[in-house]
Protein backbone atom coordinates (compact mmCIF):
# COMPACT_ATOMS: atom_id res chain seq x y z
CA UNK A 1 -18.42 -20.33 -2.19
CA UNK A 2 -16.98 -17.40 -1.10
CA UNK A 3 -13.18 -15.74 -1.41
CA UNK A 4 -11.93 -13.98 1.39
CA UNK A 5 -9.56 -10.67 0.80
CA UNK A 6 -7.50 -8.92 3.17
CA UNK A 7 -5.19 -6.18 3.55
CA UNK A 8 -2.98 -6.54 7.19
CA UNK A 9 -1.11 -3.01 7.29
CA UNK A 10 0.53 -2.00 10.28
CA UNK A 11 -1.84 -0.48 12.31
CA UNK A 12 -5.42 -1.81 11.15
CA UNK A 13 -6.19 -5.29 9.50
CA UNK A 14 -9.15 -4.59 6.85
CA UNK A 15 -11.05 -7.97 5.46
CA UNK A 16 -14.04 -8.84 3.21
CA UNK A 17 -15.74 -11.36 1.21
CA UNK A 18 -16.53 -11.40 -2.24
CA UNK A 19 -19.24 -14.13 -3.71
CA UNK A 20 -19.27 -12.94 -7.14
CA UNK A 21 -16.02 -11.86 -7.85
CA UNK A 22 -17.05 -8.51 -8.60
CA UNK A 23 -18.22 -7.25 -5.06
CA UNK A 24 -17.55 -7.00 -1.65
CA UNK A 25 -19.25 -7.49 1.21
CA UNK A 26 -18.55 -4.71 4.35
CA UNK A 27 -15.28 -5.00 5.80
CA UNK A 28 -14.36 -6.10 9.25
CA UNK A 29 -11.77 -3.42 10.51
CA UNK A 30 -9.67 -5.08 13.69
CA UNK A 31 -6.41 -3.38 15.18
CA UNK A 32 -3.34 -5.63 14.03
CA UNK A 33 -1.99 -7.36 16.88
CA UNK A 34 1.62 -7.62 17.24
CA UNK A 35 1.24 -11.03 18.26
CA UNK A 36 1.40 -13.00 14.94
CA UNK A 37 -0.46 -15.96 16.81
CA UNK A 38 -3.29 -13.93 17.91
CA UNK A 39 -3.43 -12.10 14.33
CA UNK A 40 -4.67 -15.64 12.80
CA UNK A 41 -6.95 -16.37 15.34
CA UNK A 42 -8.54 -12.93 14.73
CA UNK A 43 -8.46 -13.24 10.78
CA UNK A 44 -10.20 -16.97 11.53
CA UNK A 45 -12.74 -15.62 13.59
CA UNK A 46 -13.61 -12.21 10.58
CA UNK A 47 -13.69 -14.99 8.34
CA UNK A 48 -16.19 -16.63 9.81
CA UNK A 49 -18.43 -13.81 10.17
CA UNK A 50 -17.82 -12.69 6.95
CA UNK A 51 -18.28 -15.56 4.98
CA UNK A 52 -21.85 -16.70 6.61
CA UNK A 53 -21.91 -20.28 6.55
CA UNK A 54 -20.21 -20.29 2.61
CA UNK A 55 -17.33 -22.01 1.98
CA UNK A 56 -13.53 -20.11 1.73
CA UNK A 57 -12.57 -21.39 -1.07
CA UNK A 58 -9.22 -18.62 -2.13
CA UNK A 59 -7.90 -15.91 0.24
CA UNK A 60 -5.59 -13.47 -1.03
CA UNK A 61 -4.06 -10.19 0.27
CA UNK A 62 -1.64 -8.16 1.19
CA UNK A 63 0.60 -7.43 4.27
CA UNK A 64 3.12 -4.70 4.77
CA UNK A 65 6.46 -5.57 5.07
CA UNK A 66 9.26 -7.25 2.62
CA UNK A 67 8.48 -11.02 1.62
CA UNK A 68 10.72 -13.44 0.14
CA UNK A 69 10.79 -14.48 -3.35
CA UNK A 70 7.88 -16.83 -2.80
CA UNK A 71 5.59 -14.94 -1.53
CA UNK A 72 4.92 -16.78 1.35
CA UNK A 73 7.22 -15.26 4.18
CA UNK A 74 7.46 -11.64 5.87
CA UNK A 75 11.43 -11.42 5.20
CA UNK A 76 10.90 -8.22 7.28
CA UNK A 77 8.51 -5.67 8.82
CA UNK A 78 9.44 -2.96 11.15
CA UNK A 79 5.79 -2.61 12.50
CA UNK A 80 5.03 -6.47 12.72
CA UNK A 81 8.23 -7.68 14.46
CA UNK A 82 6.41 -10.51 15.28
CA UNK A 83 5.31 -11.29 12.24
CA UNK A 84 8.84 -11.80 10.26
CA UNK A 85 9.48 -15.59 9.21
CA UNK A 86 6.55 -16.98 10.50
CA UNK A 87 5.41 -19.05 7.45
CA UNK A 88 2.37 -16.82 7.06
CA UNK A 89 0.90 -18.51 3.69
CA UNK A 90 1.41 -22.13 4.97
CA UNK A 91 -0.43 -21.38 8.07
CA UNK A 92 -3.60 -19.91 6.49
CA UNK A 93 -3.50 -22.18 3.81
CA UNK A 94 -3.70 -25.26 6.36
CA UNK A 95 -6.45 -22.78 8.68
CA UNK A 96 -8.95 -22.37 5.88
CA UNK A 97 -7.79 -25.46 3.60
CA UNK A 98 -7.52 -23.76 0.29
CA UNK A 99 -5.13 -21.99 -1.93
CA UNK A 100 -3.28 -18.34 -0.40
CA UNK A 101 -2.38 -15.76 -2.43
CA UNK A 102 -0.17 -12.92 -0.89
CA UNK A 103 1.68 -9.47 -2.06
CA UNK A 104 2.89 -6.68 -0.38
CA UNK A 105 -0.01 -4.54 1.00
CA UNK A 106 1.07 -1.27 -0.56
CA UNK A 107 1.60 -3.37 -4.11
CA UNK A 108 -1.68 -4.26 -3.78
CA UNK A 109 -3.38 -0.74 -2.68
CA UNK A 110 -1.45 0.39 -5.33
CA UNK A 111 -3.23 -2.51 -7.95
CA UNK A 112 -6.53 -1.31 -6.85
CA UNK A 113 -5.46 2.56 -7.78
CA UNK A 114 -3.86 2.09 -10.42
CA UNK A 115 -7.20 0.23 -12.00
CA UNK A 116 -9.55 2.45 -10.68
CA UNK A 117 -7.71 5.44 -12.02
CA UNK A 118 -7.25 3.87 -15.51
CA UNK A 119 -11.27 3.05 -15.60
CA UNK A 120 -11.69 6.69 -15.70
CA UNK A 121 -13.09 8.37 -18.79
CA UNK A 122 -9.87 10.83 -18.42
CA UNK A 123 -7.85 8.66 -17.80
CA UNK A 124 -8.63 5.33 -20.00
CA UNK A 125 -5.78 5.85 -22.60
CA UNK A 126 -3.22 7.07 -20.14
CA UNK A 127 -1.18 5.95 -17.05
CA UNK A 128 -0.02 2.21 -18.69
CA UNK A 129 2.82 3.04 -16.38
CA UNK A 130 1.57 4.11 -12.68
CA UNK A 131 3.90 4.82 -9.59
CA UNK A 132 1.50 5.00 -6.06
CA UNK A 133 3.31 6.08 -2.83
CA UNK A 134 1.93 5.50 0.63
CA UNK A 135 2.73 8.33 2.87
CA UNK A 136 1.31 6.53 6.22
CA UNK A 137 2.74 4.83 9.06
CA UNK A 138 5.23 4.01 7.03
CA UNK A 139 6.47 5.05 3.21
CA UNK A 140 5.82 2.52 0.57
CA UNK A 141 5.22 2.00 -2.94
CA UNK A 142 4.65 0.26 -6.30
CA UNK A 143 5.19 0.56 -10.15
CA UNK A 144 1.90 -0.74 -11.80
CA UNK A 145 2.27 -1.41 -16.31
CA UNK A 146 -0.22 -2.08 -17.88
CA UNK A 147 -2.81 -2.55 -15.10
CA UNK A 148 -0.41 -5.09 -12.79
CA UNK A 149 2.07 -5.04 -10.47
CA UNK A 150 5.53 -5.01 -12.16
CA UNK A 151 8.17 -7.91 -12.01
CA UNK A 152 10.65 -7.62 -8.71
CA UNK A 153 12.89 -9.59 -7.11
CA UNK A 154 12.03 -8.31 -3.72
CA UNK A 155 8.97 -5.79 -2.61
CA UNK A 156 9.31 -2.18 -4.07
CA UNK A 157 10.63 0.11 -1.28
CA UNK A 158 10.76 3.85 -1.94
CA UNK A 159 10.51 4.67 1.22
CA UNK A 160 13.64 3.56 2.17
CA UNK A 161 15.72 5.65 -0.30
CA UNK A 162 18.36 7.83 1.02
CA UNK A 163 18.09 11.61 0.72
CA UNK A 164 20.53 13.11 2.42
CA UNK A 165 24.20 11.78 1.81
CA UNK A 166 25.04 13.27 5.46
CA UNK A 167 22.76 11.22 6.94
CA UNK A 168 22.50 8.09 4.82
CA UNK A 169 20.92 6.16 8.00
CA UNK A 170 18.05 8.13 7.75
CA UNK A 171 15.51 6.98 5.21
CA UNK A 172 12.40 8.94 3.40
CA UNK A 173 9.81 7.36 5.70
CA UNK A 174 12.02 8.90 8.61
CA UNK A 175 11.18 11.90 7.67
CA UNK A 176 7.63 12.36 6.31
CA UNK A 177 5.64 8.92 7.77
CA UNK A 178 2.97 9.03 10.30
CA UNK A 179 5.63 7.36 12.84
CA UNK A 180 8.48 9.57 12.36
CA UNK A 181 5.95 12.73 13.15
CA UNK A 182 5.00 11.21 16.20
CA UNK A 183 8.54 10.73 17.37
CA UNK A 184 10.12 13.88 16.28
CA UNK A 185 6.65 16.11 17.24
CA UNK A 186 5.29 13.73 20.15
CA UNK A 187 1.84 14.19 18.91
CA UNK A 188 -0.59 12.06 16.13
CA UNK A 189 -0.62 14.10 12.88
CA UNK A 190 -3.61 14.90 12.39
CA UNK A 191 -3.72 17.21 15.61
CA UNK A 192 -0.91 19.40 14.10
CA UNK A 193 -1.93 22.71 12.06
CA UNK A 194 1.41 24.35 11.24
CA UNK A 195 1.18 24.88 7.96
CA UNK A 196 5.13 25.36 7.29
CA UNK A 197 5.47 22.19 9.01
CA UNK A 198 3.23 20.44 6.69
CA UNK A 199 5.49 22.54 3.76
CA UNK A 200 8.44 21.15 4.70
CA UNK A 201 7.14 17.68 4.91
CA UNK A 202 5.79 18.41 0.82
CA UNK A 203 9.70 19.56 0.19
CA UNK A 204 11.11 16.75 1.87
CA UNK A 205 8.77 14.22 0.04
CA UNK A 206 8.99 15.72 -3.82
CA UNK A 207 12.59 15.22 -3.29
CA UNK A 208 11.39 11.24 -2.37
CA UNK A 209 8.95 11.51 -5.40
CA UNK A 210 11.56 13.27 -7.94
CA UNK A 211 14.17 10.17 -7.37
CA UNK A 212 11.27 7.44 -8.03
CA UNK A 213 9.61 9.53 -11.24
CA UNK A 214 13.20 9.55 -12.80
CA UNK A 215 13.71 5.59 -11.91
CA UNK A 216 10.32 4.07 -13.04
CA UNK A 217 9.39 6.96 -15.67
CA UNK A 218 5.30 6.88 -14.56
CA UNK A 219 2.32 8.34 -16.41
CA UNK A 220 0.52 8.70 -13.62
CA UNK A 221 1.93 9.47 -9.40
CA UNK A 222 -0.91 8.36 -7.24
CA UNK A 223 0.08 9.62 -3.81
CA UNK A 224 -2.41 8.13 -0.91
CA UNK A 225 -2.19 7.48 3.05
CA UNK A 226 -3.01 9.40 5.52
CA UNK A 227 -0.15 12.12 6.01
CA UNK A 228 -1.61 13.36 2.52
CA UNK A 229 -5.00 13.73 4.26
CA UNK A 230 -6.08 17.23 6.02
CA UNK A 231 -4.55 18.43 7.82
CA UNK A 232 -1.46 16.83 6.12
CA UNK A 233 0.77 17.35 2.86
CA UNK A 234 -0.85 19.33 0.58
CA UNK A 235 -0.62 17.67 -2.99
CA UNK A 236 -0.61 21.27 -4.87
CA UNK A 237 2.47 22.03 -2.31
CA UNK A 238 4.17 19.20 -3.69
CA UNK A 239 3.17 19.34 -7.59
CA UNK A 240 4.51 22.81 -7.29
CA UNK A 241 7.86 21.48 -6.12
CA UNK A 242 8.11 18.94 -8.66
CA UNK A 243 6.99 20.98 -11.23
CA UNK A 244 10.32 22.97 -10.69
CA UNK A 245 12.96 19.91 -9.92
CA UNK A 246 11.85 17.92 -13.34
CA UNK A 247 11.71 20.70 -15.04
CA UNK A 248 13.97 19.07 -17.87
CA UNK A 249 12.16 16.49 -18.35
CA UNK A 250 9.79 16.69 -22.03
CA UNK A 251 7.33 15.03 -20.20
CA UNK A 252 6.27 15.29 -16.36
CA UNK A 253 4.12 12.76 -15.38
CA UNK A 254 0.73 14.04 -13.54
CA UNK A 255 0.09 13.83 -9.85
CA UNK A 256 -3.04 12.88 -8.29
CA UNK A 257 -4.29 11.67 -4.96
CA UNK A 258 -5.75 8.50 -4.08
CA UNK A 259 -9.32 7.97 -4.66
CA UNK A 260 -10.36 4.51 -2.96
CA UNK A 261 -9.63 5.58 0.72
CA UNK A 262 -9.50 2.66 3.35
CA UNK A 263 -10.66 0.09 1.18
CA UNK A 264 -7.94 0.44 -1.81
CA UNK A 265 -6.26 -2.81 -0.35
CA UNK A 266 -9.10 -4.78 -0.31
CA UNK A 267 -10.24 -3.70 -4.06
CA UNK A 268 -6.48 -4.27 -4.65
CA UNK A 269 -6.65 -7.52 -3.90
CA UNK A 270 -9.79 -8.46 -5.55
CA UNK A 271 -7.80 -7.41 -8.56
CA UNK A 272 -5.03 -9.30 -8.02
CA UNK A 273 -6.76 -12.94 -7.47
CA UNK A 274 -8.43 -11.93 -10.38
CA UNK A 275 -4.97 -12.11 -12.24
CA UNK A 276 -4.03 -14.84 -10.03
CA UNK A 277 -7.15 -17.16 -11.49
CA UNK A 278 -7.02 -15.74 -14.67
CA UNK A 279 -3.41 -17.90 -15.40
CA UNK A 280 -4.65 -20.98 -13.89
């Protein structure tokens, strides 16, 4: 028997099989397709490579974008048009004939952070409340207590808060993701070296980061993604920033970056069916 995981962001789809529960087997990494049709027949065809003859017998993941209440629909996604209302969980459940467990992908990453963070010896007695921010193609988050992903009526979306009140169409993630750098700069991110660029970006997002600290009231701000990569926003740039806006606050939570890299999502969701199973 074997339990496939996957986490379907908007550029790359990442999936793997665990056996055991515990493990996972090496990913397959495939470029999402816009076409939702084709994306199944591509997650089909991993799965069958992955799995080796074993039997699916629970999938579970994540996929960015806003679902309904359920947990069964994209509601919307700006980077999977294609993707919104299509009855995603009915459709794999039917494909691989077993039950389909689905979250938002940056919940998830954030699941598999938040654990791995807390299963530190440093950190073991601390972070019962964790906030993780994606700064990537897009801007997304979660609030994780006590090692799970906390009650909402729809997904968690910090990166849509509004910063500036003269420009209230304009969103966090239009100003510091990976796709708003491309359209404002015309190049990929990683290819730029201006370090007061990359400062203004860290100003722009503690102002992001001191609106969601004073909302969910974290331990712990795990910041991952790949605009906090290098070159990218430096985390010291940002702490420093912080350090001075909350600086009436008792208590300032501590900042640190992700430590899981590409395959956060996947060990996400291996968490998450765990809690999934465990209530059966």
């Amino acid at each position: 028997m074997a339990q496939l995981l996957f986490d379907i962001g908007g550029t790359k789809m990442r999936l793997g099989v665990s056996v055991d529960g515990v493990t996972l087997s090496e990913p397959a990494v495939i470029p999402t397709p816009t076409s939702f049709a084709e994306a199944i027949e591509q997650i089909k065809k991993a799965a069958s490579g992955l799995a080796q003859g074993k039997k699916i017998e629970v999938v579970c993941g994540g996929v960015a974008g806003t679902l309904n209440q359920e947990q069964t629909v994209l509601l919307s996604a700006p980077h999977l048009l294609e993707w919104v209302n299509q009855p995603l969980v009915e459709i794999l459940g039917r494909e691989f004939n077993c039950p389909i467990y689905l979250e938002n992908d940056t919940a998830v990453v954030g699941l598999g952070e938040a654990i791995a963070a807390c299963s530190e010896s440093v950190e073991r007695d601390k972070g019962k409340i964790i906030a993780y921010l994606t700064i990537s193609t897009g801007v997304g988050g979660v609030r994780i207590v006590d090692g799970r992903i906390d009650r909402h009526l729809t997904s968690f979306e910090p990166g849509h808060q509004i910063i500036d009140l003269n420009q209230p169409e304009k969103h966090l993630e239009d100003y510091v993701s990976g796709w708003a750098v491309r359209q404002s700069r015309e190049q990929e991110p990683k290819d730029i070296h201006d370090e007061v660029f990359w400062q203004g970006l860290a100003k722009i997002l503690a102002i992001g980061l001191h609106n969601t600290i004073l909302h969910w009231t974290p331990e712990l701000v795990i910041l991952g993604g790949s605009m906090m990569k290098e070159p990218g926003i430096k985390l010291a740039e940002v702490e420093k920033r912080l350090r001075q806006s909350l600086a009436f606050l008792p208590v300032q939570p501590k900042l640190k970056l992700a430590q899981l890299g590409d395959l956060g999502g996947l060990h996400g969701a291996l968490a998450f069916l765990k809690q999934k199973l465990s209530t059966l």
